[in-house]
C-alpha atoms as a PDB file:
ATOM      1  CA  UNK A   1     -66.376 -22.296  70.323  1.00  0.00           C
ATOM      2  CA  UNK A   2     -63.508 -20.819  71.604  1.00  0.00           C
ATOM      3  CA  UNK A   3     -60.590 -23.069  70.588  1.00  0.00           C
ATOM      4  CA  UNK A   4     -62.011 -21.928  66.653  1.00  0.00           C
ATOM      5  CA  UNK A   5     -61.619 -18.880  67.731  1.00  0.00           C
ATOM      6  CA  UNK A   6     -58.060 -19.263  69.147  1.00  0.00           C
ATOM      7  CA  UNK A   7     -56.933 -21.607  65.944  1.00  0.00           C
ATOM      8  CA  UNK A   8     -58.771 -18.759  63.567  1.00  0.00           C
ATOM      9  CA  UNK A   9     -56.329 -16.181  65.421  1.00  0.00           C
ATOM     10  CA  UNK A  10     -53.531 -18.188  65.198  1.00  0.00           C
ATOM     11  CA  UNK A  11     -54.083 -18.681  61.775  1.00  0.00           C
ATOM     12  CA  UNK A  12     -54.512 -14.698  60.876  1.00  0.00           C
ATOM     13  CA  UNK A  13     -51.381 -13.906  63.037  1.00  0.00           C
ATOM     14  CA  UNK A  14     -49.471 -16.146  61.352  1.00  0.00           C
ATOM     15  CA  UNK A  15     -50.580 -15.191  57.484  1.00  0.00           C
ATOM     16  CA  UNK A  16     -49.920 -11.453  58.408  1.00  0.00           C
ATOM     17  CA  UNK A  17     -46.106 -12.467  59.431  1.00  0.00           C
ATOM     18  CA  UNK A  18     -45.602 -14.516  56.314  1.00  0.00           C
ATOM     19  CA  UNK A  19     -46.902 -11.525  54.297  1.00  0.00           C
ATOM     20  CA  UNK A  20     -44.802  -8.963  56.510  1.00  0.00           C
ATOM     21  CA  UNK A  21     -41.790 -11.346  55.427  1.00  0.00           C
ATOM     22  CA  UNK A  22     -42.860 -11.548  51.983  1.00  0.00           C
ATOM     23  CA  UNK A  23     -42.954  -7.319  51.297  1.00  0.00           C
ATOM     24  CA  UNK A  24     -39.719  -7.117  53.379  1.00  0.00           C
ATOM     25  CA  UNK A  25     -37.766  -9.278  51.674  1.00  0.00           C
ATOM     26  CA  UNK A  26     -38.834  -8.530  48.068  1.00  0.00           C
ATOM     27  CA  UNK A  27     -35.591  -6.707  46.224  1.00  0.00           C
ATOM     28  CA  UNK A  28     -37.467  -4.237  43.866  1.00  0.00           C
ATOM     29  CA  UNK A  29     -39.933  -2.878  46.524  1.00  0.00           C
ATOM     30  CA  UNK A  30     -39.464   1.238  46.513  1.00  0.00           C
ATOM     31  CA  UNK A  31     -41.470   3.813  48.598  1.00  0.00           C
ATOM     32  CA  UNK A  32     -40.424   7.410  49.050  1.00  0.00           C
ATOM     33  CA  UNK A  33     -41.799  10.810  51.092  1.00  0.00           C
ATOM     34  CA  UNK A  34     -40.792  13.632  51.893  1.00  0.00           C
ATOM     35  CA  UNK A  35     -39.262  14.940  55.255  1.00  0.00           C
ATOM     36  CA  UNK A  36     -38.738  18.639  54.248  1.00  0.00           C
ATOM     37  CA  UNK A  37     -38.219  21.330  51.730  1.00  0.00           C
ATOM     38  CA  UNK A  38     -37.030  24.692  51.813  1.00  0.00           C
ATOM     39  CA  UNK A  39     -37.770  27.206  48.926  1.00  0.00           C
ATOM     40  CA  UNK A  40     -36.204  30.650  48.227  1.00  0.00           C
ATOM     41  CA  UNK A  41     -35.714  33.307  45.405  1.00  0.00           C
ATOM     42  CA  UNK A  42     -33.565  31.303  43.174  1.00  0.00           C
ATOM     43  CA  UNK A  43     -33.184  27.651  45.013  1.00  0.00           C
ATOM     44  CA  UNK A  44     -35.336  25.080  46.182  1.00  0.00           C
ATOM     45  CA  UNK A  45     -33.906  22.007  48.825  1.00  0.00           C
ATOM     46  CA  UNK A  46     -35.942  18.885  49.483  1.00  0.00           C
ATOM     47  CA  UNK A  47     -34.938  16.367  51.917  1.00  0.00           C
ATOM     48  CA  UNK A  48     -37.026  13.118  51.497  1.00  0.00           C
ATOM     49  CA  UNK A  49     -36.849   9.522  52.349  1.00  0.00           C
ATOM     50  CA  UNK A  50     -35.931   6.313  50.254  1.00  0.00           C
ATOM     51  CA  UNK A  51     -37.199   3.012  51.159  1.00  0.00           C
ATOM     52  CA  UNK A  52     -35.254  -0.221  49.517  1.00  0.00           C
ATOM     53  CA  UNK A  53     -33.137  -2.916  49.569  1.00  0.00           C
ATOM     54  CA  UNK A  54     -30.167  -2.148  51.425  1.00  0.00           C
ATOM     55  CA  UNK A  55     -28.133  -3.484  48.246  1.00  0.00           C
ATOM     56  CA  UNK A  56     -30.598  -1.597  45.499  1.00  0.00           C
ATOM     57  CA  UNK A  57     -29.557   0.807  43.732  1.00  0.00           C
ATOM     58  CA  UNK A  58     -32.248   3.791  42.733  1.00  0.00           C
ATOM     59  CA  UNK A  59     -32.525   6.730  40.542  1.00  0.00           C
ATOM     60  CA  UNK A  60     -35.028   9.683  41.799  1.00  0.00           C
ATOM     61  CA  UNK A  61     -36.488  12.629  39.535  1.00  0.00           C
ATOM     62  CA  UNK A  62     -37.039  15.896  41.965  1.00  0.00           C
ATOM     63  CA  UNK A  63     -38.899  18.826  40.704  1.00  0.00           C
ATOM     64  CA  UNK A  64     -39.966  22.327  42.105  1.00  0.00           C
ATOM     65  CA  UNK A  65     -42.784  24.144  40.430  1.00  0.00           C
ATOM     66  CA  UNK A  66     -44.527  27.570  40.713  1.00  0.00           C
ATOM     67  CA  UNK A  67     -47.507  28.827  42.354  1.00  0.00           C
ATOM     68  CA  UNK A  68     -48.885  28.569  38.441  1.00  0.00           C
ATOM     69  CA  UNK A  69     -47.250  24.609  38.277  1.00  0.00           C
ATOM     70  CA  UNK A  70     -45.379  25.132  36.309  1.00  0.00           C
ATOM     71  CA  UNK A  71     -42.200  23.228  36.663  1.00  0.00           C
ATOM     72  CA  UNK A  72     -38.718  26.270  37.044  1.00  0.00           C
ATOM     73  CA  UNK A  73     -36.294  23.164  38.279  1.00  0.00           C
ATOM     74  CA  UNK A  74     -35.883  19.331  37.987  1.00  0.00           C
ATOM     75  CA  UNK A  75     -33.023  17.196  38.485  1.00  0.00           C
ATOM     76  CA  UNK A  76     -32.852  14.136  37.296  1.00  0.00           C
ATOM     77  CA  UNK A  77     -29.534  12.834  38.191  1.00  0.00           C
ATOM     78  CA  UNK A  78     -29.971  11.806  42.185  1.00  0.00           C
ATOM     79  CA  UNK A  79     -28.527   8.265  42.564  1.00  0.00           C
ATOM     80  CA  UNK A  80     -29.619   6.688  45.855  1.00  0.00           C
ATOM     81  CA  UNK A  81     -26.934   3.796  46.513  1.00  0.00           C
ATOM     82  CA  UNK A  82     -25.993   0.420  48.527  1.00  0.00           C
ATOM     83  CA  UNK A  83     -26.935   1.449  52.019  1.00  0.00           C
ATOM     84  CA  UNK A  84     -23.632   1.169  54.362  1.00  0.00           C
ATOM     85  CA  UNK A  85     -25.155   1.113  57.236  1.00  0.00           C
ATOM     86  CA  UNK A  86     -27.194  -2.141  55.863  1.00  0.00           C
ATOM     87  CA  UNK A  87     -30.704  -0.347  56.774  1.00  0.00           C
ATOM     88  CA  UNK A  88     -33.617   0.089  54.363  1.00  0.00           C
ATOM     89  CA  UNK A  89     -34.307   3.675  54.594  1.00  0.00           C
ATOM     90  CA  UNK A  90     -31.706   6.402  53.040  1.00  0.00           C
ATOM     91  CA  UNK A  91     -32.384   9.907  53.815  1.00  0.00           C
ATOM     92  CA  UNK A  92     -31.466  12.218  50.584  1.00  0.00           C
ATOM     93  CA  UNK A  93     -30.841  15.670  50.861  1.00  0.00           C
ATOM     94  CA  UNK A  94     -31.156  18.199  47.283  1.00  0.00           C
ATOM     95  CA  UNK A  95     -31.342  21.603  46.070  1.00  0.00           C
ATOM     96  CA  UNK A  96     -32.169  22.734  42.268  1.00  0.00           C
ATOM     97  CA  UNK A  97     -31.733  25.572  41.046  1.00  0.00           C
ATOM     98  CA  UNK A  98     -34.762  27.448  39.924  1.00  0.00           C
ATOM     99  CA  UNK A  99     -35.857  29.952  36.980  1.00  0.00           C
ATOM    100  CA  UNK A 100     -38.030  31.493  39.308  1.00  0.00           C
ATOM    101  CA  UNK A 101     -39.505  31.049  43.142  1.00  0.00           C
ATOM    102  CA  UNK A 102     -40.883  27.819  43.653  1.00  0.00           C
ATOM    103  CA  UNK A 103     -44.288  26.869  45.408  1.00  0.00           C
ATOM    104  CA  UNK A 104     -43.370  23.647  45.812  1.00  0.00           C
ATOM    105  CA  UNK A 105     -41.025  21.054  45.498  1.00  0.00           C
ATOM    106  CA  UNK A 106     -41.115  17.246  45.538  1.00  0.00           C
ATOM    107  CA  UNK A 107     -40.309  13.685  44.090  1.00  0.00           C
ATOM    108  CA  UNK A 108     -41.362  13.045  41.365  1.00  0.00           C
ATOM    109  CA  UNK A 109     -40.580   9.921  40.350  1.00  0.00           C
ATOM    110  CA  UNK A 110     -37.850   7.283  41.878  1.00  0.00           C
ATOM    111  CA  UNK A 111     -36.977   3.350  40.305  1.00  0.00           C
ATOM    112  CA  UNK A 112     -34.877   0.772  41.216  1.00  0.00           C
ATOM    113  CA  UNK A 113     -31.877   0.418  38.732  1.00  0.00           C
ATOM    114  CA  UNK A 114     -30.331  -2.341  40.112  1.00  0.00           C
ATOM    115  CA  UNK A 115     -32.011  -4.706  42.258  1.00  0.00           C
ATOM    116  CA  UNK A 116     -30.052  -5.515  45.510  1.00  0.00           C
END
């Protein structure tokens, strides 16, 4: 019974690697989270994380909204480029400018523009 065992954990160790690889290695894979934000009267700053490609290219949406959720800033315009430090993960730092105080403030939305 136990050289199943062995060859069954072989086997699973082996398919989790080749997976691993796979999601690594794919071009248009994007993840994104926040690391910080700062809100005052008239400004809100957001500094969040961008997982890619190194050689992707992606466009985030970041938008602060009231205590009511109502959306008082969004920027639309952040460009996350070719990594030149080769890594995966860019760090992005952003302030809007607000109509009002913000409760929050966050990603919205990001997408790969050009696959790398």
């Amino acid at each position: 019974m136990a050289p199943w065992f062995l060859l069954a954990a072989l086997l699973v160790v082996m398919l989790a690697a080749v997976g691993a690889g796979w999601v690594q290695g794919r071009p248009d894979r994007l993840d994104y989270a926040t690391r910080a934000f700062r809100i005052s009267g008239t400004q809100a700053q957001l500094t969040f994380d961008v997982e890619k490609s190194p050689n992707a290219v992606a466009q985030c949406t970041v938008r602060a909204r009231s205590r009511d959720n109502q959306i008082v800033g969004r920027r639309t315009d952040i460009v996350v480029g070719p990594a030149t430090n080769g890594q995966r993960v860019t760090t992005v730092k952003v302030t809007l400018t607000t109509s009002q105080e913000a409760n929050v403030v966050e990603v919205e939305d990001c997408q790969i523009t050009r696959a790398g």
